[in-house]
PDB file of N, CA and C in Angstrom:
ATOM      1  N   UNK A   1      -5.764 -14.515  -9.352  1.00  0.00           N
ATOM      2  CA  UNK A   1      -4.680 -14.150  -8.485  1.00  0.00           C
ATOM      3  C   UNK A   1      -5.058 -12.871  -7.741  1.00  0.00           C
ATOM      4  N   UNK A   2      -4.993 -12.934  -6.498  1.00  0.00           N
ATOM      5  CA  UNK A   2      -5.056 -12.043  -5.777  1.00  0.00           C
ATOM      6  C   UNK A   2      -3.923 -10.587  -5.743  1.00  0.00           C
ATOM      7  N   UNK A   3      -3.663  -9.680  -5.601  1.00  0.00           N
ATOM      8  CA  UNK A   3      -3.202  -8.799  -5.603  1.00  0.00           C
ATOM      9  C   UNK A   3      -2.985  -7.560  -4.753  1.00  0.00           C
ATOM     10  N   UNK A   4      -2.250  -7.590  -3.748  1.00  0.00           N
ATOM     11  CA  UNK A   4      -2.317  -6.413  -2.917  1.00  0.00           C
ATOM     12  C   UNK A   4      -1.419  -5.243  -3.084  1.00  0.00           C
ATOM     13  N   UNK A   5      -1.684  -4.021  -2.884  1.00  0.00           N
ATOM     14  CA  UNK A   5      -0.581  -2.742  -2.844  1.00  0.00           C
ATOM     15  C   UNK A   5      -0.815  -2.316  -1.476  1.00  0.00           C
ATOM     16  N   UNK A   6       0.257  -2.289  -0.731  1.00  0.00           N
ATOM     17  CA  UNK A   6       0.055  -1.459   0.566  1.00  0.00           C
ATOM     18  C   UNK A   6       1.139   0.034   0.027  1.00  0.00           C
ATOM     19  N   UNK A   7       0.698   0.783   0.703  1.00  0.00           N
ATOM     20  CA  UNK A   7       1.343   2.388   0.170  1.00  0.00           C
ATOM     21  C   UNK A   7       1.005   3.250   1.466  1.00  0.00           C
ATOM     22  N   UNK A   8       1.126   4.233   1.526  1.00  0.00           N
ATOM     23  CA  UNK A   8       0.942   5.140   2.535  1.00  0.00           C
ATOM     24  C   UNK A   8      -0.045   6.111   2.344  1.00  0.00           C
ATOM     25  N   UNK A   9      -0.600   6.252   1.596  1.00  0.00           N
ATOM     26  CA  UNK A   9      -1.813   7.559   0.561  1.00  0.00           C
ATOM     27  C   UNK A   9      -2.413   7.312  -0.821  1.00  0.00           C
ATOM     28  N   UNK A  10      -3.365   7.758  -0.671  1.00  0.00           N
ATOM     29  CA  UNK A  10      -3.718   7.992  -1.603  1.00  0.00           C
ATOM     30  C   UNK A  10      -3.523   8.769  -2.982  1.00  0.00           C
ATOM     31  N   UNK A  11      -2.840   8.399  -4.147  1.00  0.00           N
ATOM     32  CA  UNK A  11      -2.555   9.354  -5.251  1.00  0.00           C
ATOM     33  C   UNK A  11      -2.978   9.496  -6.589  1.00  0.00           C
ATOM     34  N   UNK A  12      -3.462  10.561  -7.088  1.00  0.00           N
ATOM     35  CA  UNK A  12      -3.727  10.079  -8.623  1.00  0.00           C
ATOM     36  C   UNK A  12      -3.097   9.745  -9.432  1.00  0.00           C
ATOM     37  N   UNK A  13      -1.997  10.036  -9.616  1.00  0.00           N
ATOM     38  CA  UNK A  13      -1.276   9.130 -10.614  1.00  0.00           C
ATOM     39  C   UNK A  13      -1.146   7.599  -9.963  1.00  0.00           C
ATOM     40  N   UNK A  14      -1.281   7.619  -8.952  1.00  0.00           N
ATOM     41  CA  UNK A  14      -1.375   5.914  -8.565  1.00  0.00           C
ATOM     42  C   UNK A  14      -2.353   5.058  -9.372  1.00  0.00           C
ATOM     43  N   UNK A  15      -3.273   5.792  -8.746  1.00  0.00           N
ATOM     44  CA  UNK A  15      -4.853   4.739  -8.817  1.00  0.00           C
ATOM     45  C   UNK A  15      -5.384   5.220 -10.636  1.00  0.00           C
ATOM     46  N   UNK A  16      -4.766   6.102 -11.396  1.00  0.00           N
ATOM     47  CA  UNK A  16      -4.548   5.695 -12.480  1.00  0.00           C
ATOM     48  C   UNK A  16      -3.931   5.132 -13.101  1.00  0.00           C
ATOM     49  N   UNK A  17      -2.876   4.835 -12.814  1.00  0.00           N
ATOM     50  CA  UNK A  17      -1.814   3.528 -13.198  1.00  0.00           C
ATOM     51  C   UNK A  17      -2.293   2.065 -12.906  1.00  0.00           C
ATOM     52  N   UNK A  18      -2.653   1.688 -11.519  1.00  0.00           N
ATOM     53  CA  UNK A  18      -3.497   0.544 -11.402  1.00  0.00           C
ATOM     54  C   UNK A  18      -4.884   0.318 -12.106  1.00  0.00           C
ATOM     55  N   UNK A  19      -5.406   1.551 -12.293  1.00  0.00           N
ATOM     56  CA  UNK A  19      -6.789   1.320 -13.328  1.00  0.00           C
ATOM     57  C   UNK A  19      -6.241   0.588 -14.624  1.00  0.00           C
ATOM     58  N   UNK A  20      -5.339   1.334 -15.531  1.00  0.00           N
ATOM     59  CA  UNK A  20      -5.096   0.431 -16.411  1.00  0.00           C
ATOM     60  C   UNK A  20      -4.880  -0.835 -16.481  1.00  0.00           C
ATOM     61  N   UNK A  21      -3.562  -1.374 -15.423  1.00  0.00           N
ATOM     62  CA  UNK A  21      -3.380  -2.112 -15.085  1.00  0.00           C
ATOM     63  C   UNK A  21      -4.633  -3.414 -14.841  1.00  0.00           C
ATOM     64  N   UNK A  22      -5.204  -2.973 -14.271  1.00  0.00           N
ATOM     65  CA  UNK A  22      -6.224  -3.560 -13.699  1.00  0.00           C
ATOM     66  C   UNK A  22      -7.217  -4.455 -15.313  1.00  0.00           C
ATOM     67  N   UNK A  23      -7.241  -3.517 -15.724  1.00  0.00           N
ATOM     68  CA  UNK A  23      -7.959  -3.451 -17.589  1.00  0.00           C
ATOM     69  C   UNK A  23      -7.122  -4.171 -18.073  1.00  0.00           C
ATOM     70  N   UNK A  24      -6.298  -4.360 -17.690  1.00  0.00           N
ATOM     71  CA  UNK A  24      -5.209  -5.088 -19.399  1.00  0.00           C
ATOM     72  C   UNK A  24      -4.445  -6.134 -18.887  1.00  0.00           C
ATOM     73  N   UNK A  25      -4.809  -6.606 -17.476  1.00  0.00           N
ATOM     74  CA  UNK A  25      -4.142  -7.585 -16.310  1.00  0.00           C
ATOM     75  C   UNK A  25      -5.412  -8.972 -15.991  1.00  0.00           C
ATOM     76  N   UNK A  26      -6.531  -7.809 -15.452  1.00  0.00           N
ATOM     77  CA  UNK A  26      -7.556  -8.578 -15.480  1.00  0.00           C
ATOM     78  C   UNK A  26      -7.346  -9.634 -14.127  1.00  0.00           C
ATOM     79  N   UNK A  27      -6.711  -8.794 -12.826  1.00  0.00           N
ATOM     80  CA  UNK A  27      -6.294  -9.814 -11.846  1.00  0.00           C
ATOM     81  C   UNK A  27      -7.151  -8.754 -10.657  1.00  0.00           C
ATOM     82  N   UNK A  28      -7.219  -9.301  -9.277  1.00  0.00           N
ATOM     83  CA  UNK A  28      -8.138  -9.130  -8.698  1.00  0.00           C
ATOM     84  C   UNK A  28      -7.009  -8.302  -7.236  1.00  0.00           C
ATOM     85  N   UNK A  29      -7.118  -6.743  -7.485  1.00  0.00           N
ATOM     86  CA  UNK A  29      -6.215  -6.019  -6.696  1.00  0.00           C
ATOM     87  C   UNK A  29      -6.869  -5.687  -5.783  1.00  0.00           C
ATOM     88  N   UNK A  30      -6.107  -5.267  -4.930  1.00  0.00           N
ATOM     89  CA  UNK A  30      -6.657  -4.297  -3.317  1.00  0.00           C
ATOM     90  C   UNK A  30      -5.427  -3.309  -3.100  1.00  0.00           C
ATOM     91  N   UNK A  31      -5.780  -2.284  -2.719  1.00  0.00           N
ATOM     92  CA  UNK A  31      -5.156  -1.367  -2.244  1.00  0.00           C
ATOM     93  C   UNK A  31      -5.286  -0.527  -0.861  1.00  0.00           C
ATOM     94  N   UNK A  32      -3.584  -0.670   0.042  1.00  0.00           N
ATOM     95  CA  UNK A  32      -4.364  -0.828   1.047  1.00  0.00           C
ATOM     96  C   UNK A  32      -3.103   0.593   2.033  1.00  0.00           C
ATOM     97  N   UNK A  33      -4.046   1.176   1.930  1.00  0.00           N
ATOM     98  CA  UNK A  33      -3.443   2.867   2.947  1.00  0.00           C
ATOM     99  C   UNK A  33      -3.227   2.737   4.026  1.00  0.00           C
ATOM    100  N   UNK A  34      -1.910   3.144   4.748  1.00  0.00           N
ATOM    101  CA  UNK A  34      -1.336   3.296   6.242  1.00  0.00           C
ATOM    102  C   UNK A  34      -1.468   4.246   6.665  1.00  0.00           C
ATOM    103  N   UNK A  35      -1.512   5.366   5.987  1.00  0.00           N
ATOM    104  CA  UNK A  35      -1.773   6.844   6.371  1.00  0.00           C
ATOM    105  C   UNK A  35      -3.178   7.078   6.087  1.00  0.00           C
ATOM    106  N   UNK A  36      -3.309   8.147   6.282  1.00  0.00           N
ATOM    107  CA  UNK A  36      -4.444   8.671   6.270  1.00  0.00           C
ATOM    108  C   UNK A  36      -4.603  10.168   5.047  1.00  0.00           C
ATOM    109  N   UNK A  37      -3.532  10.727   5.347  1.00  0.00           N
ATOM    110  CA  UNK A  37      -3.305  11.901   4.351  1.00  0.00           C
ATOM    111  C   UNK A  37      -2.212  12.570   4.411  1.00  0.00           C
ATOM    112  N   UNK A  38      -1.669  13.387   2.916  1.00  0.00           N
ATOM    113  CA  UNK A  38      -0.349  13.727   2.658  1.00  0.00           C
ATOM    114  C   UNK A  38      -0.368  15.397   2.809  1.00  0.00           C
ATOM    115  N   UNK A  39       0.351  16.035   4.279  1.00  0.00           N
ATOM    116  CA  UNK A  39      -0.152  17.050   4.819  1.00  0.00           C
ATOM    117  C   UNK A  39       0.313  17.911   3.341  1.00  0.00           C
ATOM    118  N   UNK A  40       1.587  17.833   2.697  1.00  0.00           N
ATOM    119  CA  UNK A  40       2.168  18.817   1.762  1.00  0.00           C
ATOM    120  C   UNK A  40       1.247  18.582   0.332  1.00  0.00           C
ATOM    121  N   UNK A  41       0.283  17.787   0.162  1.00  0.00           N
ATOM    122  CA  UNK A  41      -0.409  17.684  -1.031  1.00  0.00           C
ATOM    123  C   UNK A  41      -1.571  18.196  -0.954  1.00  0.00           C
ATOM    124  N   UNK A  42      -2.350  19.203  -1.941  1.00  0.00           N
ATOM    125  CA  UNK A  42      -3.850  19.359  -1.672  1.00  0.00           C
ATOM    126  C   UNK A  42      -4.378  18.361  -2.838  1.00  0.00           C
ATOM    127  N   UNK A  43      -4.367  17.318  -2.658  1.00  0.00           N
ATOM    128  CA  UNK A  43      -5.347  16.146  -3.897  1.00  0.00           C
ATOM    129  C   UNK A  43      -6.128  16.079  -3.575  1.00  0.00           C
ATOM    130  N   UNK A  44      -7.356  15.792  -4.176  1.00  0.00           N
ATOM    131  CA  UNK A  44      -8.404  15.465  -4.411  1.00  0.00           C
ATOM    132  C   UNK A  44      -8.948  13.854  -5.245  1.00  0.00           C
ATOM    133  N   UNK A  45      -8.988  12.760  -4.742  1.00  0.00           N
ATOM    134  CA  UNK A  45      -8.604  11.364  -5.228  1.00  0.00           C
ATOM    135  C   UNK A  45     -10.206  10.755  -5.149  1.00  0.00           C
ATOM    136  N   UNK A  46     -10.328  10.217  -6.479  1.00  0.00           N
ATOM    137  CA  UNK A  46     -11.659   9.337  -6.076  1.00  0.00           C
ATOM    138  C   UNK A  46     -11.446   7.934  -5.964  1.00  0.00           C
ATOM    139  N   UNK A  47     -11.949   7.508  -5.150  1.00  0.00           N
ATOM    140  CA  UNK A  47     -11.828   6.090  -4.845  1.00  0.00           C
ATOM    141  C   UNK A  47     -12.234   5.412  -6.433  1.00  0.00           C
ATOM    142  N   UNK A  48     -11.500   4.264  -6.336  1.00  0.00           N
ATOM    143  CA  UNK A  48     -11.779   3.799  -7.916  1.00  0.00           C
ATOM    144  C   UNK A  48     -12.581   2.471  -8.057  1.00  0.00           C
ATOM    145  N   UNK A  49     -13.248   2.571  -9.474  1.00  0.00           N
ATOM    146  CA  UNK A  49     -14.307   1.844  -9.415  1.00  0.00           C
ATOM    147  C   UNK A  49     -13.531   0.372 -10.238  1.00  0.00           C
ATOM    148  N   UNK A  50     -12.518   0.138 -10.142  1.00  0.00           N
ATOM    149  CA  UNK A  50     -12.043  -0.901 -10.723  1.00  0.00           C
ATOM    150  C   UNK A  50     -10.879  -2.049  -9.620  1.00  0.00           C
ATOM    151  N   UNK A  51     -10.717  -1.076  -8.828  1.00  0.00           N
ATOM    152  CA  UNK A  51     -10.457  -2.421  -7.527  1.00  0.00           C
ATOM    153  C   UNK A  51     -10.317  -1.863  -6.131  1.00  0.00           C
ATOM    154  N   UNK A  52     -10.521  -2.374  -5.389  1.00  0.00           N
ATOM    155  CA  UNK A  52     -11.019  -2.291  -3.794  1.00  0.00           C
ATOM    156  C   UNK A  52      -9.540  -1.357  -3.037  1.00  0.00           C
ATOM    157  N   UNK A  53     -10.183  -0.377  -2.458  1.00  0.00           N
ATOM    158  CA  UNK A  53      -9.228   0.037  -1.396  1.00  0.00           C
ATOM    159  C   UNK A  53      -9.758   0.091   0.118  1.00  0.00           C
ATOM    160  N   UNK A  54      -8.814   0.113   0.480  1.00  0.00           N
ATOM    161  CA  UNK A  54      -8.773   0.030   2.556  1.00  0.00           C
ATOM    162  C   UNK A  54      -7.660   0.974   2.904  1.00  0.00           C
ATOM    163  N   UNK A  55      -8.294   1.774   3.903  1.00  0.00           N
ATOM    164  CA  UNK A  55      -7.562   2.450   5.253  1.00  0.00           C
ATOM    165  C   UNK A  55      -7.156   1.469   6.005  1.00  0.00           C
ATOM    166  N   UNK A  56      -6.125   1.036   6.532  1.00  0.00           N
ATOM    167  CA  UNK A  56      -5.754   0.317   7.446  1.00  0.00           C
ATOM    168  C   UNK A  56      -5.891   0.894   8.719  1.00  0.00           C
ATOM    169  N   UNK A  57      -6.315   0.297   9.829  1.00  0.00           N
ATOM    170  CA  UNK A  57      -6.058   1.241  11.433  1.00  0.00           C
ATOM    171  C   UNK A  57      -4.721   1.188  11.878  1.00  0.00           C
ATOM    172  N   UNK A  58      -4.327   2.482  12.089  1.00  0.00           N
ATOM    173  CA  UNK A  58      -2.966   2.350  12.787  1.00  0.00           C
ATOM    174  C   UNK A  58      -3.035   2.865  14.606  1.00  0.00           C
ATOM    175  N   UNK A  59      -2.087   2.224  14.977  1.00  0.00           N
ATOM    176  CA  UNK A  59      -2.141   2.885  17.049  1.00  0.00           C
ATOM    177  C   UNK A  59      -0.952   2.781  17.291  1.00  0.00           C
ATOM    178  N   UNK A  60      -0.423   3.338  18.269  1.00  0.00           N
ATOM    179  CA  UNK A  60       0.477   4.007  18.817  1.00  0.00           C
ATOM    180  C   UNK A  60       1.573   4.559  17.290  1.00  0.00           C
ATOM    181  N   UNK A  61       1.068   5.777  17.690  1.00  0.00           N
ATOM    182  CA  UNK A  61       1.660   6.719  16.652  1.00  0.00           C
ATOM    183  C   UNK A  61       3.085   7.461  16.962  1.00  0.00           C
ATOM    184  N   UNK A  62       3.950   7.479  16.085  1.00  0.00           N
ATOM    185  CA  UNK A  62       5.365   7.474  16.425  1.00  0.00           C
ATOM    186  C   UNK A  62       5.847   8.694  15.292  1.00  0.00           C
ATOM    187  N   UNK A  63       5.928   9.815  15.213  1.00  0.00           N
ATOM    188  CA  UNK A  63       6.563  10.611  14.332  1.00  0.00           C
ATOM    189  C   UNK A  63       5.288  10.623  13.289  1.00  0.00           C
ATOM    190  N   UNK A  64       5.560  10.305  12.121  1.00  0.00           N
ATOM    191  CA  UNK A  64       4.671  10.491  11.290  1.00  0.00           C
ATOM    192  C   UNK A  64       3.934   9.198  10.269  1.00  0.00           C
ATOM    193  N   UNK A  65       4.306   8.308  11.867  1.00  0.00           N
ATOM    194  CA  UNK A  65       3.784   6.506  11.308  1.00  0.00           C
ATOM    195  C   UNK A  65       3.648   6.196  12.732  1.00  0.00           C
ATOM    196  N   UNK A  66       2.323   4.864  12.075  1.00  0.00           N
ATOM    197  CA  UNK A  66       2.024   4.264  13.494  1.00  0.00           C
ATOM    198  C   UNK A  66       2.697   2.818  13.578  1.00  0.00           C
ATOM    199  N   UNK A  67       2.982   2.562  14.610  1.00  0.00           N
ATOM    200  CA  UNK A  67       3.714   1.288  14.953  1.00  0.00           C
ATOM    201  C   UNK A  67       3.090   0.166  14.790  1.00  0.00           C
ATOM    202  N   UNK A  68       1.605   0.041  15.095  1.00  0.00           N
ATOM    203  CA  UNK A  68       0.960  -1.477  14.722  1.00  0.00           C
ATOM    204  C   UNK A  68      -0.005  -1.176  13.822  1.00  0.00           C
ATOM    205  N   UNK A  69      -0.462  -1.955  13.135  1.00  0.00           N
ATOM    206  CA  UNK A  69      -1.716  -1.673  12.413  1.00  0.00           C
ATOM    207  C   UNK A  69      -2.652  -2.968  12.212  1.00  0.00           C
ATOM    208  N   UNK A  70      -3.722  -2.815  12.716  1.00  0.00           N
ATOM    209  CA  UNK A  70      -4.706  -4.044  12.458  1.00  0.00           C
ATOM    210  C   UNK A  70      -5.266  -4.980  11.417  1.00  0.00           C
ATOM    211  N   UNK A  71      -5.067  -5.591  11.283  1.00  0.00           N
ATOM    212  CA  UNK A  71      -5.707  -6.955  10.110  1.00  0.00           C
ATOM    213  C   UNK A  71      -4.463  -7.339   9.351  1.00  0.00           C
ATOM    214  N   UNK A  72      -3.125  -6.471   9.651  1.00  0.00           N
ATOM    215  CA  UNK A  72      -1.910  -7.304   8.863  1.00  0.00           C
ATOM    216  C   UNK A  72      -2.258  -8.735   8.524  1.00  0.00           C
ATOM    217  N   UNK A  73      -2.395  -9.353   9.420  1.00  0.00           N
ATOM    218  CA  UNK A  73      -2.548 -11.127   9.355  1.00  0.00           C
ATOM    219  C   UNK A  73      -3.032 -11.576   8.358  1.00  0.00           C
ATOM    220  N   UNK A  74      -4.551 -10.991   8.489  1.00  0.00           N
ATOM    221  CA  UNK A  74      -5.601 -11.311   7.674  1.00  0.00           C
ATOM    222  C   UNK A  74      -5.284 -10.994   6.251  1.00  0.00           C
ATOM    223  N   UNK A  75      -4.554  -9.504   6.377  1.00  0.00           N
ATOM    224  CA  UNK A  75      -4.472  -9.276   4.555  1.00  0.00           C
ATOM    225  C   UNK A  75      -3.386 -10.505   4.078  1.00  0.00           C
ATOM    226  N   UNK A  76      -2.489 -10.298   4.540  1.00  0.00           N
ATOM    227  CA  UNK A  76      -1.607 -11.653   4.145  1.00  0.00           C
ATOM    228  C   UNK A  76      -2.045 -12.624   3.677  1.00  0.00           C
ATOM    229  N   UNK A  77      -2.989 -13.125   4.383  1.00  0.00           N
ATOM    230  CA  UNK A  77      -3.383 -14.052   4.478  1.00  0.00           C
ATOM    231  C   UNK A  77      -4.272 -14.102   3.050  1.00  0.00           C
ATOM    232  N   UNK A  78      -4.990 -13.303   2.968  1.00  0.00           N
ATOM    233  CA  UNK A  78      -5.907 -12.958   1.821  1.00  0.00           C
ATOM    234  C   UNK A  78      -5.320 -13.057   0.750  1.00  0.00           C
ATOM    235  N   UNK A  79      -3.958 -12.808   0.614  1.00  0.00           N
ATOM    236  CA  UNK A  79      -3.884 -12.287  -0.960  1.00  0.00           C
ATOM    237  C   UNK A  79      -2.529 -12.981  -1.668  1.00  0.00           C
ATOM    238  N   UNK A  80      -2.488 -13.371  -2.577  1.00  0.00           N
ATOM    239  CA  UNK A  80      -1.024 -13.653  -2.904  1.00  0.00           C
ATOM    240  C   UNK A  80       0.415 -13.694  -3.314  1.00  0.00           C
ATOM    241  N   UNK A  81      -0.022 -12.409  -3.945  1.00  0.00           N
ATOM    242  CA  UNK A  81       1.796 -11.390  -4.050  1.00  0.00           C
ATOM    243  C   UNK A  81       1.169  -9.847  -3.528  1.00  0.00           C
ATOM    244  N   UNK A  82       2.182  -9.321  -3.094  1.00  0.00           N
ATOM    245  CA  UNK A  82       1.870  -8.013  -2.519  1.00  0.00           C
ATOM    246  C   UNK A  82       3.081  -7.000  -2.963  1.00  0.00           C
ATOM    247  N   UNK A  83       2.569  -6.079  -3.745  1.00  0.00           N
ATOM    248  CA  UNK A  83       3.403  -4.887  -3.644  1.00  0.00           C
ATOM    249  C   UNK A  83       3.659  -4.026  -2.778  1.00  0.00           C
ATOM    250  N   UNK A  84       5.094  -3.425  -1.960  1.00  0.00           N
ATOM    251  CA  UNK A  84       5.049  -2.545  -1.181  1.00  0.00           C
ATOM    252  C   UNK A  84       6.007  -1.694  -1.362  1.00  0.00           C
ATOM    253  N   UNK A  85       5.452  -0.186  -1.503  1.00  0.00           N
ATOM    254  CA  UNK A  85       5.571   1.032  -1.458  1.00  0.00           C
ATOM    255  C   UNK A  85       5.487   1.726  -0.211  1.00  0.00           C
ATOM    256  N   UNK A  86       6.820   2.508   0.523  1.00  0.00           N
ATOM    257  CA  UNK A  86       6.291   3.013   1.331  1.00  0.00           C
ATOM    258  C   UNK A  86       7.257   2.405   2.633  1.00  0.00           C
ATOM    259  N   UNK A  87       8.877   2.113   2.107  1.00  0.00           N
ATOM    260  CA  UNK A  87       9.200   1.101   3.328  1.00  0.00           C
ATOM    261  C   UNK A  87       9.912   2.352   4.455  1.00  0.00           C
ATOM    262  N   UNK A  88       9.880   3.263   4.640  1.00  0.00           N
ATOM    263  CA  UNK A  88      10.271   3.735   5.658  1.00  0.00           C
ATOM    264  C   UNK A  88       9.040   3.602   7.175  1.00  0.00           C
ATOM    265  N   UNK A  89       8.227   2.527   6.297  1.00  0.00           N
ATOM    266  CA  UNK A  89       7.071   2.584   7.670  1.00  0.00           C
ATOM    267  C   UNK A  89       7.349   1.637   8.622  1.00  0.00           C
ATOM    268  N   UNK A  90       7.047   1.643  10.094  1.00  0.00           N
ATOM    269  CA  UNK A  90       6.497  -0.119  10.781  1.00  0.00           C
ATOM    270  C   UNK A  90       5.926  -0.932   9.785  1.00  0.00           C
ATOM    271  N   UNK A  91       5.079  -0.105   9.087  1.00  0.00           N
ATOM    272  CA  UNK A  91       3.513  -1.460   8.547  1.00  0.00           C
ATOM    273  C   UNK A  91       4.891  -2.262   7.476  1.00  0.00           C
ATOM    274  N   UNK A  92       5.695  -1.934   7.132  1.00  0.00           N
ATOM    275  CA  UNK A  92       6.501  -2.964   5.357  1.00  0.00           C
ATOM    276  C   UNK A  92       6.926  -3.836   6.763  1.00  0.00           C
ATOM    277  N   UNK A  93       7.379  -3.290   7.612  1.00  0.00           N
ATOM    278  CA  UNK A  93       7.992  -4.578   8.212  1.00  0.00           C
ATOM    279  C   UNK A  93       7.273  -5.812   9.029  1.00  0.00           C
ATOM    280  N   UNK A  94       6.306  -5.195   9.483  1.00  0.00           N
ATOM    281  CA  UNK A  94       5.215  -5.953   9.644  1.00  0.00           C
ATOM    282  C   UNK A  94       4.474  -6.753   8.568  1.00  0.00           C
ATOM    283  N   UNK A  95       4.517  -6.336   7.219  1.00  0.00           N
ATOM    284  CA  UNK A  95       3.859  -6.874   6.347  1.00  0.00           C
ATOM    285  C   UNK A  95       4.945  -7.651   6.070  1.00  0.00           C
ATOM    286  N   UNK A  96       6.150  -7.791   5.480  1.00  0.00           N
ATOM    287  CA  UNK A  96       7.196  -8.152   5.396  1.00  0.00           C
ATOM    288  C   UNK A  96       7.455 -10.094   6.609  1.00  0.00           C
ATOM    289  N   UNK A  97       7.049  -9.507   7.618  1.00  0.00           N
ATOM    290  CA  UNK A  97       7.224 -10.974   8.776  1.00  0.00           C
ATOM    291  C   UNK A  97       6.105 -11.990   8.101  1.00  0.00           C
ATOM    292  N   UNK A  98       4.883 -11.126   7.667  1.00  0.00           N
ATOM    293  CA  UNK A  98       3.963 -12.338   8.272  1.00  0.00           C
ATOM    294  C   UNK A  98       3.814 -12.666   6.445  1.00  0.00           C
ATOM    295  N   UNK A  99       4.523 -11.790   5.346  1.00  0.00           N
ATOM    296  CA  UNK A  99       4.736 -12.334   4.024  1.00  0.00           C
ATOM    297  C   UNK A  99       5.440 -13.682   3.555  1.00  0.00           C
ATOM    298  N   UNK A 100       6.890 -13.267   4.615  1.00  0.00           N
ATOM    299  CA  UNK A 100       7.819 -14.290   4.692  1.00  0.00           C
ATOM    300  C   UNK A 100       7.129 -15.506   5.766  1.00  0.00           C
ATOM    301  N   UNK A 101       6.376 -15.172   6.894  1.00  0.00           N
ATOM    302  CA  UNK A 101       6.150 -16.251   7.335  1.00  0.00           C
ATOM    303  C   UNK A 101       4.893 -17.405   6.600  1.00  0.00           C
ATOM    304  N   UNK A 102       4.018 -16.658   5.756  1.00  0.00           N
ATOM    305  CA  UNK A 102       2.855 -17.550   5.047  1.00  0.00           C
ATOM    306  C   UNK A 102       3.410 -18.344   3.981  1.00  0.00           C
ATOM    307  N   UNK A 103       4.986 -17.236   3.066  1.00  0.00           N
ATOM    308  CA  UNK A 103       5.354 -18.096   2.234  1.00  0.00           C
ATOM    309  C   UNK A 103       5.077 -17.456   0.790  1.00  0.00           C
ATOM    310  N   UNK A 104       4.465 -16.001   0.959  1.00  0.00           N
ATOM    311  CA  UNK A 104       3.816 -15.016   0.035  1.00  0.00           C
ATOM    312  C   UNK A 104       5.262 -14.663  -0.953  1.00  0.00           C
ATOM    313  N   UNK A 105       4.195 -13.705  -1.619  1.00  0.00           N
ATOM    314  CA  UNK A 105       5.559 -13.551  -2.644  1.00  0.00           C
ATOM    315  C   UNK A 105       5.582 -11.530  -2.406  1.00  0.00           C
ATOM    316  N   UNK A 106       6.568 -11.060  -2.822  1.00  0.00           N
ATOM    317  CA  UNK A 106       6.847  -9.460  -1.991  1.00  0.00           C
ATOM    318  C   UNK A 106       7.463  -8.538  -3.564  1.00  0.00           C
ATOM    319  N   UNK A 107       6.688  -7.919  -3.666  1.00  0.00           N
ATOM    320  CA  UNK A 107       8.075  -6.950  -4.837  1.00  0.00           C
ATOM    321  C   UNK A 107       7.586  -5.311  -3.958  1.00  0.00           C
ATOM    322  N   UNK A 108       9.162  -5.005  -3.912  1.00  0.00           N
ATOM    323  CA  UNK A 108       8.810  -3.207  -3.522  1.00  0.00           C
ATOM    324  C   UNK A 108       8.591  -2.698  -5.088  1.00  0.00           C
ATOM    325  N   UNK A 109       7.793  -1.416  -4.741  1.00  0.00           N
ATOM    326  CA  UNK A 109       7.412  -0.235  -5.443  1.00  0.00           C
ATOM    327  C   UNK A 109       8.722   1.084  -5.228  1.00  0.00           C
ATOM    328  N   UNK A 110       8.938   1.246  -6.343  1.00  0.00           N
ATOM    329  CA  UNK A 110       9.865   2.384  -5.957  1.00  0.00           C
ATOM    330  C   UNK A 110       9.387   3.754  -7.120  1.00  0.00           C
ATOM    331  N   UNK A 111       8.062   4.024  -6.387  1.00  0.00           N
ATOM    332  CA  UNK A 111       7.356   4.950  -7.487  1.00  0.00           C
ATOM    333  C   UNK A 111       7.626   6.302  -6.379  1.00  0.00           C
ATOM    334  N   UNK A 112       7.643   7.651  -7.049  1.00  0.00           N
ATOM    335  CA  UNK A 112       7.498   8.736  -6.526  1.00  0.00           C
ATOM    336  C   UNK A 112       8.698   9.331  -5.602  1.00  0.00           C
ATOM    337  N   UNK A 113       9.593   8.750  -6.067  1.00  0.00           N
ATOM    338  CA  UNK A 113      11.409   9.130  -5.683  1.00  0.00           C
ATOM    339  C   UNK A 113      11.147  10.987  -5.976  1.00  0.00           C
ATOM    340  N   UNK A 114      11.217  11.156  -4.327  1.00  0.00           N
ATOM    341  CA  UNK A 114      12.122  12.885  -4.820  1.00  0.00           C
ATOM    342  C   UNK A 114      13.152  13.292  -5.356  1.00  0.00           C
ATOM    343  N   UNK A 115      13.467  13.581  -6.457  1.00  0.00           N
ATOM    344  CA  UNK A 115      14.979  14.003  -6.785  1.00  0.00           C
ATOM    345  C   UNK A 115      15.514  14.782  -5.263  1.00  0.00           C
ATOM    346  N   UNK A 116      14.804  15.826  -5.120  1.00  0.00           N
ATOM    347  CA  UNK A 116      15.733  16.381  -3.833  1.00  0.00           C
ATOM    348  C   UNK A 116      15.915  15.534  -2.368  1.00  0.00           C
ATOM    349  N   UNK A 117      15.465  14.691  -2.585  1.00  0.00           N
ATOM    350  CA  UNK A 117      15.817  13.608  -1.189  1.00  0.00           C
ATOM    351  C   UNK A 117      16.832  12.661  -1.984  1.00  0.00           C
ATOM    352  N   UNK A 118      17.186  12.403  -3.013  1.00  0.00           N
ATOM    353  CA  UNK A 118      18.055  11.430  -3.378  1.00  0.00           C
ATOM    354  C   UNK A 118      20.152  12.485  -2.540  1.00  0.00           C
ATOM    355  N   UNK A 119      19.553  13.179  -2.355  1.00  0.00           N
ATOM    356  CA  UNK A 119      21.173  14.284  -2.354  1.00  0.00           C
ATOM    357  C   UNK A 119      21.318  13.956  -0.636  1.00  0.00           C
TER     358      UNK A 119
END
């Protein structure tokens, strides 16, 4: 089974959570970034040696997200349930059309809630 995470950054407590995961699941993930980097974080993240990540390209940039992003189709297409984290972006809704249109299966992520944005 294929496996995708689309998210917005890169994090360590992420890509240590999917490492395990990955170990004790034994399913074949990708992880796949809309952003590029989290200006208020200084991390330091190593790419991980237990399942595949991608930068996605984003263009026409709008606030602090870009409106299209390239290979949507294709990842869809690629993979067969997809986690998404990260829905205040274009890309969930874009990923979201062409999920519902292949017939894919969708669960959101609701990891990394600010307490002070919940008020």
């Amino acid at each position: 089974m294929k496996v995708a995470f689309i998210t917005y950054s890169m994090a360590p407590y992420r890509t240590k959570q999917f490492e395990e995961i990955v170990k004790i699941n034994h399913f074949d993930l990708s992880v796949y970034y809309i952003g590029r980097s989290v200006k208020t974080r200084d991390w330091k993240v190593e790419n991980s040696k237990l399942f595949k990540e991608y930068h996605l390209t984003g263009y026409f940039k709008l606030g602090n997200h870009y409106l299209l992003y390239k290979d949507v189709k294709r990842v869809v297409l690629e993979n067969d349930i997809f986690l998404l984290g990260g829905y205040n972006s274009t890309a969930m809704f874009i990923f979201l059309f062409y999920i519902k249109k292949y017939h894919k299966k969708a669960i959101f992520v609701m990891d990394g809630i600010s307490p002070k944005k919940l008020a």
